[in-house]
Protein backbone atom coordinates (compact mmCIF):
# COMPACT_ATOMS: atom_id res chain seq x y z
CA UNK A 1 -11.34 -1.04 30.70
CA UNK A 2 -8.31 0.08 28.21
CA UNK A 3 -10.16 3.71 27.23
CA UNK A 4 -8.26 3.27 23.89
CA UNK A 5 -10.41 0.35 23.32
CA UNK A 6 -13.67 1.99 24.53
CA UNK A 7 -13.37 4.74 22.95
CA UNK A 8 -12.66 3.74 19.35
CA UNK A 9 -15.42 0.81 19.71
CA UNK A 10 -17.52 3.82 20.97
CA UNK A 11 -16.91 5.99 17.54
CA UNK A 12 -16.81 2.76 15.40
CA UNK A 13 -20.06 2.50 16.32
CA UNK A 14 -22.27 5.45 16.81
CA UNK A 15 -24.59 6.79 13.38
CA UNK A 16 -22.99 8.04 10.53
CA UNK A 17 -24.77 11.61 11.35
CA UNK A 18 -23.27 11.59 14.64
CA UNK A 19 -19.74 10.22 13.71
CA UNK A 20 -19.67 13.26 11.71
CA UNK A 21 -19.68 15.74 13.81
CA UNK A 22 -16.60 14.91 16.10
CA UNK A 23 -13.13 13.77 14.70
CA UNK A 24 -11.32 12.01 17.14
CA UNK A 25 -8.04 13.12 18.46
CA UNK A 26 -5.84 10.08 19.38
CA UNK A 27 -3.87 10.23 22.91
CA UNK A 28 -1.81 7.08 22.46
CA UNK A 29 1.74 6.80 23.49
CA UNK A 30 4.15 5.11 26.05
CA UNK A 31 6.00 6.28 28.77
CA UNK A 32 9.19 8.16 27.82
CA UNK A 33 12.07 5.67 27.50
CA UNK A 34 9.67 3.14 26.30
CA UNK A 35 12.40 0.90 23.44
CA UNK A 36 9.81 -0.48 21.70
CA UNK A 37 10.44 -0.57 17.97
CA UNK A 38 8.83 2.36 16.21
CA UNK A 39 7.27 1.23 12.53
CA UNK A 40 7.63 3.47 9.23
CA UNK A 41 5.97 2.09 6.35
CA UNK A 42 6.42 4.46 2.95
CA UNK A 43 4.56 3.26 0.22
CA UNK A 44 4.46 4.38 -3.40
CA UNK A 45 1.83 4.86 -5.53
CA UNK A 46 1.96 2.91 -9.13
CA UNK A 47 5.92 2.31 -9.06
CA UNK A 48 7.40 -0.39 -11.27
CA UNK A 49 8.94 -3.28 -10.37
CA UNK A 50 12.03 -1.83 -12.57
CA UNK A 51 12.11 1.94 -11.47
CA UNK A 52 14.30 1.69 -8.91
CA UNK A 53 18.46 1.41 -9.39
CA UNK A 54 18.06 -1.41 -6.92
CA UNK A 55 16.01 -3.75 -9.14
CA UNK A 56 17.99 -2.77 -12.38
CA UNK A 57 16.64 1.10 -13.44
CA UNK A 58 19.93 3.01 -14.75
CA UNK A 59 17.62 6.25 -15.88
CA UNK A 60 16.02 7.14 -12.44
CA UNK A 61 18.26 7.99 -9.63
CA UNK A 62 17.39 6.71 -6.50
CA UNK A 63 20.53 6.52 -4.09
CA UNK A 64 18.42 6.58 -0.81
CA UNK A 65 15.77 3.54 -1.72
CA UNK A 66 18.73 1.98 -2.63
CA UNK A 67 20.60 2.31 0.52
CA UNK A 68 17.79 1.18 2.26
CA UNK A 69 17.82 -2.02 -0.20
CA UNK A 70 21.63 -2.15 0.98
CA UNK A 71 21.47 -2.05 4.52
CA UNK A 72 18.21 -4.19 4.37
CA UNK A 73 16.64 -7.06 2.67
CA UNK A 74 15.49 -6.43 -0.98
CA UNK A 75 12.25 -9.05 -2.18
CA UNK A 76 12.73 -10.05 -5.70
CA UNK A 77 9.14 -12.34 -5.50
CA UNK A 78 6.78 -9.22 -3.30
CA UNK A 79 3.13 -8.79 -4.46
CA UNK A 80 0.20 -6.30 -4.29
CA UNK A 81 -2.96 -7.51 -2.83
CA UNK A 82 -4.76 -6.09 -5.77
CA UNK A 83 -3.96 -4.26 -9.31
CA UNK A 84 -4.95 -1.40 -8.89
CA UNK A 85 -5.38 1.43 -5.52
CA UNK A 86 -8.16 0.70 -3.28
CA UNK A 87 -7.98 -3.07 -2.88
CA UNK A 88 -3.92 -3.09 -1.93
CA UNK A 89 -4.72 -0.37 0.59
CA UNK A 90 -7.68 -2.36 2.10
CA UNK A 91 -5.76 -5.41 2.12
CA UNK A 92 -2.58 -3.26 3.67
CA UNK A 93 -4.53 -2.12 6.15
CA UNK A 94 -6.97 -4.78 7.35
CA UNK A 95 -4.20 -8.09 7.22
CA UNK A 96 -6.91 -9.55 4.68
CA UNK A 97 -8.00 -10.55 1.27
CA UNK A 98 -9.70 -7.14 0.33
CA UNK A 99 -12.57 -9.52 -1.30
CA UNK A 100 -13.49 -9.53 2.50
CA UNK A 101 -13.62 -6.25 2.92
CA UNK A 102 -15.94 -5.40 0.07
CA UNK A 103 -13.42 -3.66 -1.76
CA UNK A 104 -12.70 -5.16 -4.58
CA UNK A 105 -12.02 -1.88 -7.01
CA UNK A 106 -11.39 1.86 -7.00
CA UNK A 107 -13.38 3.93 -4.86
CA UNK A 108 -13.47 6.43 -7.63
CA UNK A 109 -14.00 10.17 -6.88
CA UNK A 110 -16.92 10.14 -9.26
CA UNK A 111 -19.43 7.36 -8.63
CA UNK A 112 -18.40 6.24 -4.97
CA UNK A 113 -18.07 9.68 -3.29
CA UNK A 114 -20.79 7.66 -0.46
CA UNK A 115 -18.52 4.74 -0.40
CA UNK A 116 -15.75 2.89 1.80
CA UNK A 117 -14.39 0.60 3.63
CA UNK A 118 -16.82 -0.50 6.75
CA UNK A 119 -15.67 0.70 10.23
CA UNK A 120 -16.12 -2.47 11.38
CA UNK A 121 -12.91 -3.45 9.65
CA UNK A 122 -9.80 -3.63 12.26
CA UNK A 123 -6.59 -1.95 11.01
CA UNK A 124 -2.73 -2.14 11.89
CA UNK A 125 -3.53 1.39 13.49
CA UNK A 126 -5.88 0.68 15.29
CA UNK A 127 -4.18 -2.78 16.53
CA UNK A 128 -0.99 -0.25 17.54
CA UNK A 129 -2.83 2.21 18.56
CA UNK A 130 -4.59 -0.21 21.20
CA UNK A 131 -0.91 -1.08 22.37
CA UNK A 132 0.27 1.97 23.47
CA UNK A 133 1.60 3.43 19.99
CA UNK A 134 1.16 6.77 18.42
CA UNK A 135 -0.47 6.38 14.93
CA UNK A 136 0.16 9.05 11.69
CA UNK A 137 -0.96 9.19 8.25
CA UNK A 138 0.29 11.47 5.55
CA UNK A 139 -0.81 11.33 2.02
CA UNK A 140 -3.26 9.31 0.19
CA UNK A 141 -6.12 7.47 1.85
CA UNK A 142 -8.48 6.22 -1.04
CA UNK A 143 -10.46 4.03 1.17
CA UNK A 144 -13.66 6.70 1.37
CA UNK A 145 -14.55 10.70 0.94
CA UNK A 146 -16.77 11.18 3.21
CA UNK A 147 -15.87 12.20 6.71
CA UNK A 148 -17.42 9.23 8.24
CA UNK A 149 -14.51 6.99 6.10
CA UNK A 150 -11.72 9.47 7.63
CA UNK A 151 -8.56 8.03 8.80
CA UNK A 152 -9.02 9.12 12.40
CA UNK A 153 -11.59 6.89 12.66
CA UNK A 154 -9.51 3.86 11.31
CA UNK A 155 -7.17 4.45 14.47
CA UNK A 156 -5.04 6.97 13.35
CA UNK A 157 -3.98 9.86 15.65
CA UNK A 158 -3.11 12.11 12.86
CA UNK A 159 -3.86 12.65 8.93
CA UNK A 160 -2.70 14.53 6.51
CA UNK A 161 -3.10 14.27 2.73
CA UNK A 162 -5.96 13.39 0.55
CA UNK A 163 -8.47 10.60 0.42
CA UNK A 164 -8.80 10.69 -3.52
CA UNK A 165 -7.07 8.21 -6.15
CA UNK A 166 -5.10 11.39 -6.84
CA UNK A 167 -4.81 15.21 -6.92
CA UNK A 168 -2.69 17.96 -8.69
CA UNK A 169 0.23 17.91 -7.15
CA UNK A 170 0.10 21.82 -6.11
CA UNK A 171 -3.11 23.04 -6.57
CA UNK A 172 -4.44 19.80 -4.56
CA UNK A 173 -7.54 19.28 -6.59
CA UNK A 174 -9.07 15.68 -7.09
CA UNK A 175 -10.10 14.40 -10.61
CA UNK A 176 -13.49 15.92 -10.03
CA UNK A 177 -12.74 19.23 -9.51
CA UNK A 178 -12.86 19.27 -6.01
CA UNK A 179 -10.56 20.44 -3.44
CA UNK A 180 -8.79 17.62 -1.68
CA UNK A 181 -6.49 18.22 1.60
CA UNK A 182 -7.51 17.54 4.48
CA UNK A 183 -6.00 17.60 8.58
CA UNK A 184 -7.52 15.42 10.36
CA UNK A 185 -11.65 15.57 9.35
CA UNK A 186 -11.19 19.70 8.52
CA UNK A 187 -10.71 20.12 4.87
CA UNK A 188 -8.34 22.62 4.90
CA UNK A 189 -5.28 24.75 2.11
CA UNK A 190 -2.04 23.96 2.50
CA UNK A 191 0.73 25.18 0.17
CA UNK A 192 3.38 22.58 -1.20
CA UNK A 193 4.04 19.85 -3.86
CA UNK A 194 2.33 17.13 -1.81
CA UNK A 195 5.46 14.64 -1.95
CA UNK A 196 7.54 17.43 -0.05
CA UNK A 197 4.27 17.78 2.08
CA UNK A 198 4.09 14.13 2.88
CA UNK A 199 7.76 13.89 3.82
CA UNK A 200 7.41 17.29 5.83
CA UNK A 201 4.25 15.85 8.15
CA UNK A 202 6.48 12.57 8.28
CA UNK A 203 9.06 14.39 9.81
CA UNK A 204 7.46 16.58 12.19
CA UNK A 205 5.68 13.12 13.29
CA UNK A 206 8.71 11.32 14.11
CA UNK A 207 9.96 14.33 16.55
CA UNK A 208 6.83 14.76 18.07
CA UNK A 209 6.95 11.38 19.32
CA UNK A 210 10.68 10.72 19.09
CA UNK A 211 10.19 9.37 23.05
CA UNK A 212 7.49 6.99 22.71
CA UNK A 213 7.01 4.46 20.22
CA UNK A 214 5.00 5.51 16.69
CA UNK A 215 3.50 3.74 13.55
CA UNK A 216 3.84 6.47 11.16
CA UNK A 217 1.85 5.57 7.41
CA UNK A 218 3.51 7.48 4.08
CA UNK A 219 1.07 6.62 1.11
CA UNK A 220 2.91 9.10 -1.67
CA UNK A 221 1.09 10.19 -4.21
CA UNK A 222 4.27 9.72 -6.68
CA UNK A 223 4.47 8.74 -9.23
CA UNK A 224 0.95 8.05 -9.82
CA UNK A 225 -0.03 10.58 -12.69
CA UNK A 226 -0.76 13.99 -13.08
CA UNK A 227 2.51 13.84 -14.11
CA UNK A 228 4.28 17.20 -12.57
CA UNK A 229 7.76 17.80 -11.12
CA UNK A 230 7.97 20.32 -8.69
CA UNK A 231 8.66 23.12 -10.63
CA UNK A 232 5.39 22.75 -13.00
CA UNK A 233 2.60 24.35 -12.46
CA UNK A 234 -0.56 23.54 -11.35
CA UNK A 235 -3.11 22.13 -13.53
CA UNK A 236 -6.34 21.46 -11.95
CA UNK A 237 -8.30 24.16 -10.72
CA UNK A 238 -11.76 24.10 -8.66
CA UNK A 239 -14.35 23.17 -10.83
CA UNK A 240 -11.92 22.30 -13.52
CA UNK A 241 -10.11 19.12 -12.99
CA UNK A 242 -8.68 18.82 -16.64
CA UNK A 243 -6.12 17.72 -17.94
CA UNK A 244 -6.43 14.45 -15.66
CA UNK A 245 -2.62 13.73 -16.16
CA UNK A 246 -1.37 16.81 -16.39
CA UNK A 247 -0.39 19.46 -19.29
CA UNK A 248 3.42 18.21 -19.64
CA UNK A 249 4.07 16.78 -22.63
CA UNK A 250 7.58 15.18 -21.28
CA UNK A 251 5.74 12.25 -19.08
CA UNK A 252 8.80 11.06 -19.06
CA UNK A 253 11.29 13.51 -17.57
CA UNK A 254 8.52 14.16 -14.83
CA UNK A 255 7.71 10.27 -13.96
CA UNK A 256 12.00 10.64 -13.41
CA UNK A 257 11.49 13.78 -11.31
CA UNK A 258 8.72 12.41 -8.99
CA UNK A 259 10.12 9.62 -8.59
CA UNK A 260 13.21 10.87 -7.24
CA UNK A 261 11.51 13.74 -5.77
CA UNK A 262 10.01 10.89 -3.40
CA UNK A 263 13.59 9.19 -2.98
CA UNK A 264 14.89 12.63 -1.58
CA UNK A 265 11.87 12.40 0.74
CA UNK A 266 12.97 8.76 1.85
CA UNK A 267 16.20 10.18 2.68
CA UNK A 268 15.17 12.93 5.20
CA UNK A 269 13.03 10.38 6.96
CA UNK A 270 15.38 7.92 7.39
CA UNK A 271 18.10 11.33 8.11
CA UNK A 272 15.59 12.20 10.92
CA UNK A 273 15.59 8.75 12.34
CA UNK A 274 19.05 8.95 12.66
CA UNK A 275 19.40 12.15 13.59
CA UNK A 276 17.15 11.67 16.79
CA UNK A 277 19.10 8.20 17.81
CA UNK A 278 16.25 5.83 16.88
CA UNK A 279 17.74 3.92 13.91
CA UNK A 280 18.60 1.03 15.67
CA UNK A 281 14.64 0.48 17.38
CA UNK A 282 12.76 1.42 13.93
CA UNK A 283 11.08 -0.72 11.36
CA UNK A 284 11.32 0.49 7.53
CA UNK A 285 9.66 -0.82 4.84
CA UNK A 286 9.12 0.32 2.07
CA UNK A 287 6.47 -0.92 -1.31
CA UNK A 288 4.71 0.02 -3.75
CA UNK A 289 1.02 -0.58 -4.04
CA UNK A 290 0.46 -2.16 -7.80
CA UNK A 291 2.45 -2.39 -10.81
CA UNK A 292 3.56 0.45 -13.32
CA UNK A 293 1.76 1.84 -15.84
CA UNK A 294 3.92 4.11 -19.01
CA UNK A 295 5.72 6.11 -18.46
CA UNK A 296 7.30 3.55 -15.31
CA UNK A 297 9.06 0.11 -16.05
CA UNK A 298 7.94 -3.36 -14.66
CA UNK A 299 11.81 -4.57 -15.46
CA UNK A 300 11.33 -7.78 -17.50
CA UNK A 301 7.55 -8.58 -16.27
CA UNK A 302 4.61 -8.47 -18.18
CA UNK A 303 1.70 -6.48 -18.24
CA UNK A 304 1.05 -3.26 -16.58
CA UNK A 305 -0.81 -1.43 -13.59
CA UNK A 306 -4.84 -3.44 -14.03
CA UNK A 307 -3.96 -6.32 -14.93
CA UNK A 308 -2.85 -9.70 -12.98
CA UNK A 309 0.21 -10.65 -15.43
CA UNK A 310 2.93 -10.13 -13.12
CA UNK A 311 3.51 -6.92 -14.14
CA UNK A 312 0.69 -5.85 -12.36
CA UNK A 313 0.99 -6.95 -8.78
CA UNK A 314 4.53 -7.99 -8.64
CA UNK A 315 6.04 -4.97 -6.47
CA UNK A 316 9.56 -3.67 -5.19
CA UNK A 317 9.77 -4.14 -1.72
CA UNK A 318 12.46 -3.10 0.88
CA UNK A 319 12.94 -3.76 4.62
CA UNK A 320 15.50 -2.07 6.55
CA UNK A 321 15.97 -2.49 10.07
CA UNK A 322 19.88 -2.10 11.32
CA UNK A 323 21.01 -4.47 14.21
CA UNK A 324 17.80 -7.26 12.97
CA UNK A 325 17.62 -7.07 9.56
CA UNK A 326 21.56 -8.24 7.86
CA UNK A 327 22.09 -5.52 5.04
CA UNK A 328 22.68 -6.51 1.67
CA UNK A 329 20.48 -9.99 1.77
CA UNK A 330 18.11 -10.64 -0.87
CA UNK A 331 14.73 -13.08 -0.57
CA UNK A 332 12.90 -14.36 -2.83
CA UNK A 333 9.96 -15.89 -0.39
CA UNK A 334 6.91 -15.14 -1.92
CA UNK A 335 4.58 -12.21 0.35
CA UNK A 336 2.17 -9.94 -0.31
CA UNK A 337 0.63 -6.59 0.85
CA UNK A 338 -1.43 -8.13 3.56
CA UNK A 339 1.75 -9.81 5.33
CA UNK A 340 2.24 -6.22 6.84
CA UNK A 341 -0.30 -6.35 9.15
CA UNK A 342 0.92 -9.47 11.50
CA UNK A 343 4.32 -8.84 10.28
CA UNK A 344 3.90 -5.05 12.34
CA UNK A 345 1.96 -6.65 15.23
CA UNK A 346 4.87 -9.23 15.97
CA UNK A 347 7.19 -6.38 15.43
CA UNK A 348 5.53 -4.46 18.16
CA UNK A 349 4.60 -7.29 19.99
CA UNK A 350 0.93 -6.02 20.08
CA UNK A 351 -1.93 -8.51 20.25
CA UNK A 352 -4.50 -9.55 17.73
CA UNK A 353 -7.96 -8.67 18.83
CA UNK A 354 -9.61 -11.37 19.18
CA UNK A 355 -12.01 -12.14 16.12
CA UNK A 356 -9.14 -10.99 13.87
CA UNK A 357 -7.53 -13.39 11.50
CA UNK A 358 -5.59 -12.77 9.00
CA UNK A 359 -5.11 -13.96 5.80
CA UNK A 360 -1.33 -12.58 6.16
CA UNK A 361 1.39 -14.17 7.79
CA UNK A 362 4.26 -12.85 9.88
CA UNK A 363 7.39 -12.03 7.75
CA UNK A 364 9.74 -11.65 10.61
CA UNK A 365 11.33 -14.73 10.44
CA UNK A 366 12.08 -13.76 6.97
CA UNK A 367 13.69 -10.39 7.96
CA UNK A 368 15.70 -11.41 10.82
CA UNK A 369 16.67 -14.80 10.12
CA UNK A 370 16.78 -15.51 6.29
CA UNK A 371 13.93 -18.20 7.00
CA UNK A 372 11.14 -19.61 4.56
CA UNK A 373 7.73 -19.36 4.77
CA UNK A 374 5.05 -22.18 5.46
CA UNK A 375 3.80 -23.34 1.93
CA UNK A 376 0.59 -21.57 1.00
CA UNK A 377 -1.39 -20.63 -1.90
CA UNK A 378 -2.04 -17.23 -3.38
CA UNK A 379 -4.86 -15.72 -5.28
CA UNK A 380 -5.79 -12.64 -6.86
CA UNK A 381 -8.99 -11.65 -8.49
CA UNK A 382 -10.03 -8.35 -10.37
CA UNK A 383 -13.18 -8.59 -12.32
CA UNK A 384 -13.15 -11.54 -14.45
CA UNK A 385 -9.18 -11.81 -13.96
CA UNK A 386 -7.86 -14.37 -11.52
CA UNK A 387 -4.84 -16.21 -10.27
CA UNK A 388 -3.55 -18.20 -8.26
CA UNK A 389 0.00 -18.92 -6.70
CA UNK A 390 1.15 -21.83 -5.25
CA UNK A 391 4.63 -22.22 -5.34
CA UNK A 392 6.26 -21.60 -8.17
CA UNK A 393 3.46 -21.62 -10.77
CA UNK A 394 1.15 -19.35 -11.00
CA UNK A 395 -2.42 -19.90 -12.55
CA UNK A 396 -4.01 -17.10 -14.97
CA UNK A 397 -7.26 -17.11 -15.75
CA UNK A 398 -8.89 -14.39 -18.67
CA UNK A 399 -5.45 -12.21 -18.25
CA UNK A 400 -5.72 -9.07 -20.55
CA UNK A 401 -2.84 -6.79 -21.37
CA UNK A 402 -2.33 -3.28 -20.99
CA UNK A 403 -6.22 -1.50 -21.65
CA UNK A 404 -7.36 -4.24 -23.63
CA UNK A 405 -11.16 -4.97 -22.60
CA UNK A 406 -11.58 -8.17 -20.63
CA UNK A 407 -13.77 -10.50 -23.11
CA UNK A 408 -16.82 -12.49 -22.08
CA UNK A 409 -17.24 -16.20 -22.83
CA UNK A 410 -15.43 -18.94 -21.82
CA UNK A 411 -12.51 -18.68 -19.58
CA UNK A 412 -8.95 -18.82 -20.96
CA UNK A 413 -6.66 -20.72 -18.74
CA UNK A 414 -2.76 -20.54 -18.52
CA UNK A 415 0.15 -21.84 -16.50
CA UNK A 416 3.39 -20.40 -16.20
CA UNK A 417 6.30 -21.93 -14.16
CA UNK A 418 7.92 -18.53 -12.54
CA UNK A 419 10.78 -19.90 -11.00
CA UNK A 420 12.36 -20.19 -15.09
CA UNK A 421 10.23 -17.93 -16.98
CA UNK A 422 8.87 -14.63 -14.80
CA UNK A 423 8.06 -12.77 -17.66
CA UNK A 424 4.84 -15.15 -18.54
CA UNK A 425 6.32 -15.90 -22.21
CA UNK A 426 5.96 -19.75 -22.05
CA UNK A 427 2.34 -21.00 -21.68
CA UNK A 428 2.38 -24.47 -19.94
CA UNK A 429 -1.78 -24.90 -19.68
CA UNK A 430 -1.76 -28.32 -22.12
CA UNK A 431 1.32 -29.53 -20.47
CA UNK A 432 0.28 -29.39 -16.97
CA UNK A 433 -3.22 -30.21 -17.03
CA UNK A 434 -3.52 -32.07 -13.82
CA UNK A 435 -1.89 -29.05 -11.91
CA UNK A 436 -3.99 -26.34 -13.72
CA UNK A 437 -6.83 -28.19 -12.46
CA UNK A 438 -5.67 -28.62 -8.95
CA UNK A 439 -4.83 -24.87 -8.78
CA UNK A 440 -8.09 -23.98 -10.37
CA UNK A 441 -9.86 -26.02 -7.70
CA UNK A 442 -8.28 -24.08 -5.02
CA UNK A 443 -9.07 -20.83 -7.04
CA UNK A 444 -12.68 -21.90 -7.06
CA UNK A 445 -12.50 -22.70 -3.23
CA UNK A 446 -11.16 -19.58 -2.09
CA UNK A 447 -13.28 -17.15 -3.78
CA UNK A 448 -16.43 -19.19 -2.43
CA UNK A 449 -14.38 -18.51 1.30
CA UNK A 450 -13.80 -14.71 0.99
CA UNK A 451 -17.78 -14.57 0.31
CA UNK A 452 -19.09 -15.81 2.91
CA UNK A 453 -19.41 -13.16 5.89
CA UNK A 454 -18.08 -10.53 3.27
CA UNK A 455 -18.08 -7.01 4.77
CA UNK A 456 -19.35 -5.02 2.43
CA UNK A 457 -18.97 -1.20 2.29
CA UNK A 458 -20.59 1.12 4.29
């Protein structure tokens, strides 16, 4: 028996108590000279569809996303699995609708401290990991605090970085007060703005295992708030989380600065890469994992970071792969967070377990051939908020804009055709009423299918 494959079904399955007391240290690798393609995937945390000179920002510099966008493929139509943190992460990481997973909101730091997602969830990692590949993760986790939720027991061989929705970004301290940096399952101080941390472990990652192939995971923290540039100061202190977003009253001159703080930390990954001769056998891609909230720009979409107007799930996205991927090509195929998952597994060429099936499909032939995708329909649901894509129109049912409190009572439909009007101005509900009701039949169908066998969490 593979004693990958024993040994993580061995720790995904023991008590809580006993989980606890041993962190597993992965051993995965190939033989050296093994040319199978290595996979980076950098992901930001609450970056705008429009904050990147790539999709149109001219007040944020970010010349090395953008040369990734060059040499790559750029999405114009990419989506977030969910709104907001937790769900796009589940969905990233399982190849699901995170409605399966149970995790349909935040895991916040205050009421869900005993919460996350089930073990018995399979992950990219751990799919790589049982093929032979080194796994890393460096920065946020979000999917569960206590040790039992840890990364390294999700099939990663390494962690570094918090498992909060945020921290300061020197001090390290989560909005509760508490101290929040971990290696591995040790809690532990390390000294650093954590995007120049999270670059720094990436780094050190990708020579470690320059000879063997490696999945390596950057969640940044930027430039999800408290806002702070690296020459601020630390906010947050133990016991004393406040101010939440940070004591800088120019928001906007540090969203600019974290943001291109983390496009100088693209750079030296993608330097390193190159530097170490593995640029033509590694996978980038790069996303963000919901919409914008102010200070950031969602370009000409509406609605912000929470909500389901396109604004709030409709992501920059950015594959880069030189000798498969032709720079400078542009798609606008419609995919969403939980594509990643087969898309990394064909990649790799590592088999599904069996029992796994995901709700994603492989983008590949997108990336290396210009193809289309097989028609499908898209949903998204977050609280009383729900849509549904097939094509290009897009259902919305009870949207609400910016903080405005969802409102009970009936449901408010609306239709919008996004192939002519992607900023939801045009409301086509009475004009279309036999395709609002086919879509809202399929709406109704799916969420009865992601509740049946729902895993909920642990």
């Amino acid at each position: 028996m593979d004693t990958r494959i024993s040994r993580r079904h061995l720790l995904k399955t023991v008590g809580a108590g006993a989980a606890s007391l041993v962190c597993p240290r992965g051993t995965a690798g190939g033989e050296v000279g093994d040319q199978r393609p290595n996979i980076i995937l950098i992901m930001a945390d609450d970056l705008g569809y429009g904050d990147l000179g790539c999709y149109g920002n001219e007040k944020i510099a970010t010349p090395n996303i953008d040369a990734l966008a060059k040499g790559g493929m750029r999405f114009t139509d990419f989506h977030s699995n969910g709104a907001v943190c937790s769900p796009t992460r589940a969905a990233l990481l399982t190849g699901r609708y995170q409605q399966r997973c149970g995790v349909e909101g935040v895991i916040t730091a205050k009421k869900h401290r005993d919460k996350g997602m089930a073990l018995t969830e399979v992950t990219f990692a751990e799919v790589l990991k049982d093929a032979g590949y080194a796994t890393g993760l460096f920065g946020k986790w979000h999917l569960g605090y206590e040790v039992r939720f840890n990364p390294t027991r999700q099939g990663f061989d390494a962690f570094r970085g918090y498992v909060s929705g945020n921290v300061d970004y020197h001090s390290h301290i989560d909005q509760t007060g508490i101290e929040d940096w971990w290696r591995d399952c040790d809690k532990v101080r390390e000294t650093g703005y954590t995007t120049d941390l999270v670059t720094g472990h990436g780094v050190r990652f990708i020579e470690r295992h320059k000879d063997a192939p490696f999945c390596l995971y950057l969640p940044h923290e930027a430039p999800h708030y408290p806002y702070q540039g690296r020459r601020d100061k630390a906010d947050r202190k133990p016991g004393h989380p406040e101010p939440i977003r940070g004591s800088r009253a120019d928001t906007v001159g540090a969203y600019k600065e974290m943001v291109e703080a983390m496009d100088g930390g693209v750079g030296r990954i993608v330097r390193t890469v190159e530097r170490l001769g593995l640029a033509r056998r590694t996978f980038i891609f790069f996303c963000s994992d919901n919409g914008a909230v102010r200070p950031g720009s969602n370009g000409p979409l509406a609605g912000w970071k929470g909500t389901l107007w396109e604004g709030g799930h409709r992501v920059p996205a950015i594959a880069y792969w030189p000798g498969k991927i032709r720079p400078g090509t542009v798609t606008d195929q419609t995919a969403m967070t939980m594509d990643l998952l087969p898309t990394m597994a064909a990649v790799a060429g590592a088999p599904l377990p069996s029992g796994l099936t995901p709700d994603g499909v492989d983008l590949s032939p997108v990336l290396e051939r210009g193809g289309k995708l097989p028609e499908r329909t898209l949903f998204w649901r977050a609280g009383r908020q729900k849509a549904a894509r097939k094509g290009a129109w897009k259902l919305l049912v009870n949207p609400r804009r910016g903080r405005q409190r969802r409102q009970a009572g009936p449901a408010r439909v609306h239709l919008y055709n996004l192939a002519e009007d992607a900023g939801e101005r045009k409301d086509l509900a009475s004009a279309e009423r036999k395709r609002v009701k086919g879509l809202r039949a399929e709406l109704v169908a799916w969420e009865q299918t992601v509740s049946v066998n729902v895993t909920r969490q642990a």
